[in-house]
C-alpha atoms as a PDB file:
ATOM      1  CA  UNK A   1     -67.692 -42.050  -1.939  1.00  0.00           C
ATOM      2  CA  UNK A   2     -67.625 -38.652  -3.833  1.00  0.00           C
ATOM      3  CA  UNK A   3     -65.221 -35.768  -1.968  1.00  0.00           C
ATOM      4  CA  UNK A   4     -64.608 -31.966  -3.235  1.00  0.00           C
ATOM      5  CA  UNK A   5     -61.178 -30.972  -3.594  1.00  0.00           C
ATOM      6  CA  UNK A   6     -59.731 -29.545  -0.727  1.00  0.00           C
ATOM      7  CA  UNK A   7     -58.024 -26.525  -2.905  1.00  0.00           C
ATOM      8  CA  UNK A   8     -60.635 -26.136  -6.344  1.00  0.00           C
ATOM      9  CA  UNK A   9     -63.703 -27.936  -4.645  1.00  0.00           C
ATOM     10  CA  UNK A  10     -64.221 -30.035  -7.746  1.00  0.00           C
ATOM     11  CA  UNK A  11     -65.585 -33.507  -6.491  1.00  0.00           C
ATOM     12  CA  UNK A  12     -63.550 -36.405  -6.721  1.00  0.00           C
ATOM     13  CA  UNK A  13     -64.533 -40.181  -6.434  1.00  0.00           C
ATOM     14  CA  UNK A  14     -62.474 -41.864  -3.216  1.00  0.00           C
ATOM     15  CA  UNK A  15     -62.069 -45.666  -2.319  1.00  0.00           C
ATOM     16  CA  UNK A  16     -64.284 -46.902   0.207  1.00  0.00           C
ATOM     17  CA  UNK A  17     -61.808 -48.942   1.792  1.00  0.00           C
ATOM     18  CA  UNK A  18     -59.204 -46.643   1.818  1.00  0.00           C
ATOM     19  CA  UNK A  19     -55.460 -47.850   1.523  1.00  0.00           C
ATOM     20  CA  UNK A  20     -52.712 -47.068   4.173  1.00  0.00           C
ATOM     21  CA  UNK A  21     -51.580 -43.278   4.613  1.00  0.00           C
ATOM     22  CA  UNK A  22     -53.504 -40.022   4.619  1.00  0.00           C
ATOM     23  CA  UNK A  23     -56.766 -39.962   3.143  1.00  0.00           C
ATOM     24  CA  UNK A  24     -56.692 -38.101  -0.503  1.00  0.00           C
ATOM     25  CA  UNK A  25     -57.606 -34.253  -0.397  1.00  0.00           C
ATOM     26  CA  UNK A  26     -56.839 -32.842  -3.739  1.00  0.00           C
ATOM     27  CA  UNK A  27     -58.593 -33.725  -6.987  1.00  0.00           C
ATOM     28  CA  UNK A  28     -55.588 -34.170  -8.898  1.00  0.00           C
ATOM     29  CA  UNK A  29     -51.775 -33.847  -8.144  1.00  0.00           C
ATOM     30  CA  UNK A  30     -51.915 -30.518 -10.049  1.00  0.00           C
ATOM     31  CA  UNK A  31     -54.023 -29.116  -7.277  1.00  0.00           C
ATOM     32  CA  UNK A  32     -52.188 -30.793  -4.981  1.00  0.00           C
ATOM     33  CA  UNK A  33     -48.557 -28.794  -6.025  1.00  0.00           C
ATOM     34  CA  UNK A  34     -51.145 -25.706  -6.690  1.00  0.00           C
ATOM     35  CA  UNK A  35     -51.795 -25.670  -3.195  1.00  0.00           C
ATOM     36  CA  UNK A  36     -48.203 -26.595  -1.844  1.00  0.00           C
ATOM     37  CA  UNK A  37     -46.942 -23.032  -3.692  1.00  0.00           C
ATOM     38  CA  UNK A  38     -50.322 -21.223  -2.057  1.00  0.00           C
ATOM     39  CA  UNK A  39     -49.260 -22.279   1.039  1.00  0.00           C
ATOM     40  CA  UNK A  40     -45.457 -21.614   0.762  1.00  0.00           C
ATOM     41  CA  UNK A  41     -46.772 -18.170  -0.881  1.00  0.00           C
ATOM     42  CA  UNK A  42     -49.197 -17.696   2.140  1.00  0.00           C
ATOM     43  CA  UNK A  43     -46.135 -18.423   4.681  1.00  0.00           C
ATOM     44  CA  UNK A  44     -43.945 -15.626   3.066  1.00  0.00           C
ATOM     45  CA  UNK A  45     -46.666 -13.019   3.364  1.00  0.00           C
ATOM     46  CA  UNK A  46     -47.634 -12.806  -0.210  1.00  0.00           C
ATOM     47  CA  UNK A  47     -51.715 -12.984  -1.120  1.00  0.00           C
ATOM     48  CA  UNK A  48     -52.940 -15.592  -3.984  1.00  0.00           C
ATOM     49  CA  UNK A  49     -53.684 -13.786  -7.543  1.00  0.00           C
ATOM     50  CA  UNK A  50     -56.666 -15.489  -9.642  1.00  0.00           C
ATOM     51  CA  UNK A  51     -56.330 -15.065 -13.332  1.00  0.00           C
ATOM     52  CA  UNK A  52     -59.555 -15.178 -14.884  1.00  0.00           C
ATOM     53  CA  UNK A  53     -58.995 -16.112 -18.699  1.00  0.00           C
ATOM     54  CA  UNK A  54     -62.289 -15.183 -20.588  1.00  0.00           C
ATOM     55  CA  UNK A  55     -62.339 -16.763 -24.344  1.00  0.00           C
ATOM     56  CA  UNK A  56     -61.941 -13.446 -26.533  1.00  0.00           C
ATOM     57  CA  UNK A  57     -64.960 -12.933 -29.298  1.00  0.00           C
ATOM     58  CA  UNK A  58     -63.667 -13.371 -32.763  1.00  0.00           C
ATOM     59  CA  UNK A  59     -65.830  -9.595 -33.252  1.00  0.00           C
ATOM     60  CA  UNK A  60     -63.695  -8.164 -31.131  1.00  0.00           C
ATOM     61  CA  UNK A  61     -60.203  -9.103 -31.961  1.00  0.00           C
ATOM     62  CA  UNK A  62     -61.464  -8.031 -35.681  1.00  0.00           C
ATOM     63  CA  UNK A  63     -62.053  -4.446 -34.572  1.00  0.00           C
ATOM     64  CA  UNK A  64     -58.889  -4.094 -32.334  1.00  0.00           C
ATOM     65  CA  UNK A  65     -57.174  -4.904 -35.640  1.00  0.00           C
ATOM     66  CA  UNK A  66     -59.115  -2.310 -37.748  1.00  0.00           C
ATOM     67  CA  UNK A  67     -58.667   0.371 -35.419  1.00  0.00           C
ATOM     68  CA  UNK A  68     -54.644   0.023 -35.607  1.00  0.00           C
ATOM     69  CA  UNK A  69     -52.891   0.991 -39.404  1.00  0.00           C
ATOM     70  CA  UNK A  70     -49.994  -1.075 -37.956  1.00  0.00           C
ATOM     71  CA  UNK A  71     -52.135  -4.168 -37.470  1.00  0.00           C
ATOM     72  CA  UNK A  72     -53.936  -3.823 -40.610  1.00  0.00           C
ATOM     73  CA  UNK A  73     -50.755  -3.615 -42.371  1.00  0.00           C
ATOM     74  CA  UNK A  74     -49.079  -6.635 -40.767  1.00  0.00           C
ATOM     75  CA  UNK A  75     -51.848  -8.864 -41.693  1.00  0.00           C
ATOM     76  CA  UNK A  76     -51.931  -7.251 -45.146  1.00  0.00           C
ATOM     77  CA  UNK A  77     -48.243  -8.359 -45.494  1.00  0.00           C
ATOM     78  CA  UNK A  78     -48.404 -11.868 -43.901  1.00  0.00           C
ATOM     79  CA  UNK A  79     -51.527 -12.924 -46.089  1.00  0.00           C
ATOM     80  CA  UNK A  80     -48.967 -10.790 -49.421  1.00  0.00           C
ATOM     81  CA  UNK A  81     -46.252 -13.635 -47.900  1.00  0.00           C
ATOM     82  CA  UNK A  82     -48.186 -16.629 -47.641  1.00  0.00           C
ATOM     83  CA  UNK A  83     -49.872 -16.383 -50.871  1.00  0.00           C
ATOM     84  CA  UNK A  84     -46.410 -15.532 -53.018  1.00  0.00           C
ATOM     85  CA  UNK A  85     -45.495 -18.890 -51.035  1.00  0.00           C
ATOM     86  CA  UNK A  86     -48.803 -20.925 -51.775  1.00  0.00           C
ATOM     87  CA  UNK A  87     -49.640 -21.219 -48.604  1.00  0.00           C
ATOM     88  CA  UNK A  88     -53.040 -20.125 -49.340  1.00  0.00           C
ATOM     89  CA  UNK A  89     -53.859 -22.644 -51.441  1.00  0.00           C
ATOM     90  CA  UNK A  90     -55.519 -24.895 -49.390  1.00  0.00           C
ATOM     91  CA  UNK A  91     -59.440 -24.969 -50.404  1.00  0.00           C
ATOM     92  CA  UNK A  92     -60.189 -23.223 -46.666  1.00  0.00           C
ATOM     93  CA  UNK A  93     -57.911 -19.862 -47.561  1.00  0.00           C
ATOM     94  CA  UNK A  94     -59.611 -19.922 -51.105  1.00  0.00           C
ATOM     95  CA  UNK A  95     -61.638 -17.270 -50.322  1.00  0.00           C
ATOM     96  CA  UNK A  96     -59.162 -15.541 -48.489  1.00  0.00           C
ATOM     97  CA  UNK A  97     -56.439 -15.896 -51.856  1.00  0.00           C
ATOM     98  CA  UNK A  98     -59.734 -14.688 -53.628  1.00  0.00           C
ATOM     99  CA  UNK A  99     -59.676 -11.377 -51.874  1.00  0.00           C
ATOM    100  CA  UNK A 100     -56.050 -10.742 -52.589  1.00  0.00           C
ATOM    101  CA  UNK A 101     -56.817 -11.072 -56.132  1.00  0.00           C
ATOM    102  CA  UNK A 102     -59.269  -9.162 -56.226  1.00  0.00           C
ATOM    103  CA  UNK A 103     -57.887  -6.325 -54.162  1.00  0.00           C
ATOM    104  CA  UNK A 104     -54.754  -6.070 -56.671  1.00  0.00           C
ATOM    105  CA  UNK A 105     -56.259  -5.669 -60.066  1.00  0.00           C
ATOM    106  CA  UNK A 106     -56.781  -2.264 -60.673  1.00  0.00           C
ATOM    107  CA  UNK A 107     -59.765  -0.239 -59.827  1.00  0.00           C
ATOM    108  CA  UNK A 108     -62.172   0.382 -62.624  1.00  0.00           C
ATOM    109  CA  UNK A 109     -63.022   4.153 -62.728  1.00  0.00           C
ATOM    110  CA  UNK A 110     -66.668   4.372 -61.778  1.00  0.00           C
ATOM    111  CA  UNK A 111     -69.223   6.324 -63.843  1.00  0.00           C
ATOM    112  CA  UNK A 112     -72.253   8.200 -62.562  1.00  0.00           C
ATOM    113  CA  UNK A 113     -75.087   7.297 -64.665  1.00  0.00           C
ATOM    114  CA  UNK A 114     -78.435   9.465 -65.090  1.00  0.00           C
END
């Protein structure tokens, strides 16, 4: 017999013959201490808070770092650290040790051509 979860409603699979004691309520015995603390929260007067954690885009995270000079230049100084250690020398930071290279030889001056 398939119940929901008395606290997350997430369905849970139950025992047809059921053993001795209180019949099961709570999907798993983190929802069961999840809803113990709601209900000692509830009892003091406080109100339940649900954090919503939303998976952050790998777009954004890059611009947050390009719009801060501090940002830019801690990541410019870790990747300066790990490659004087070799830590970038793993074939999945090659391209990555590649960049650093490239971005400390000297500049070529550029010419305008006609």
């Amino acid at each position: 017999m398939t119940k929901a979860c008395a606290r997350c409603g997430k369905p849970f699979q139950v025992s047809d013959h059921p053993k001795a004691g209180r019949p099961r309520r709570w999907c798993s015995s983190a929802c069961r201490r999840l809803a113990s603390e709601e209900r000692r929260a509830a009892e003091a007067g406080h109100t339940a808070v649900t954090f919503i954690k939303e998976a952050a885009r790998l777009d954004d995270q890059v611009r947050a770092v390009l719009d801060s000079p501090s940002a830019c230049r801690r990541i410019l100084r870790e990747l300066s650290d790990r490659d004087a250690r070799g830590a970038l020398g793993d074939a999945k930071w090659s391209s990555v040790a590649d960049e650093l290279a490239r971005l400390r030889r000297p500049s070529l001056p550029t010419r305008w051509r006609r």
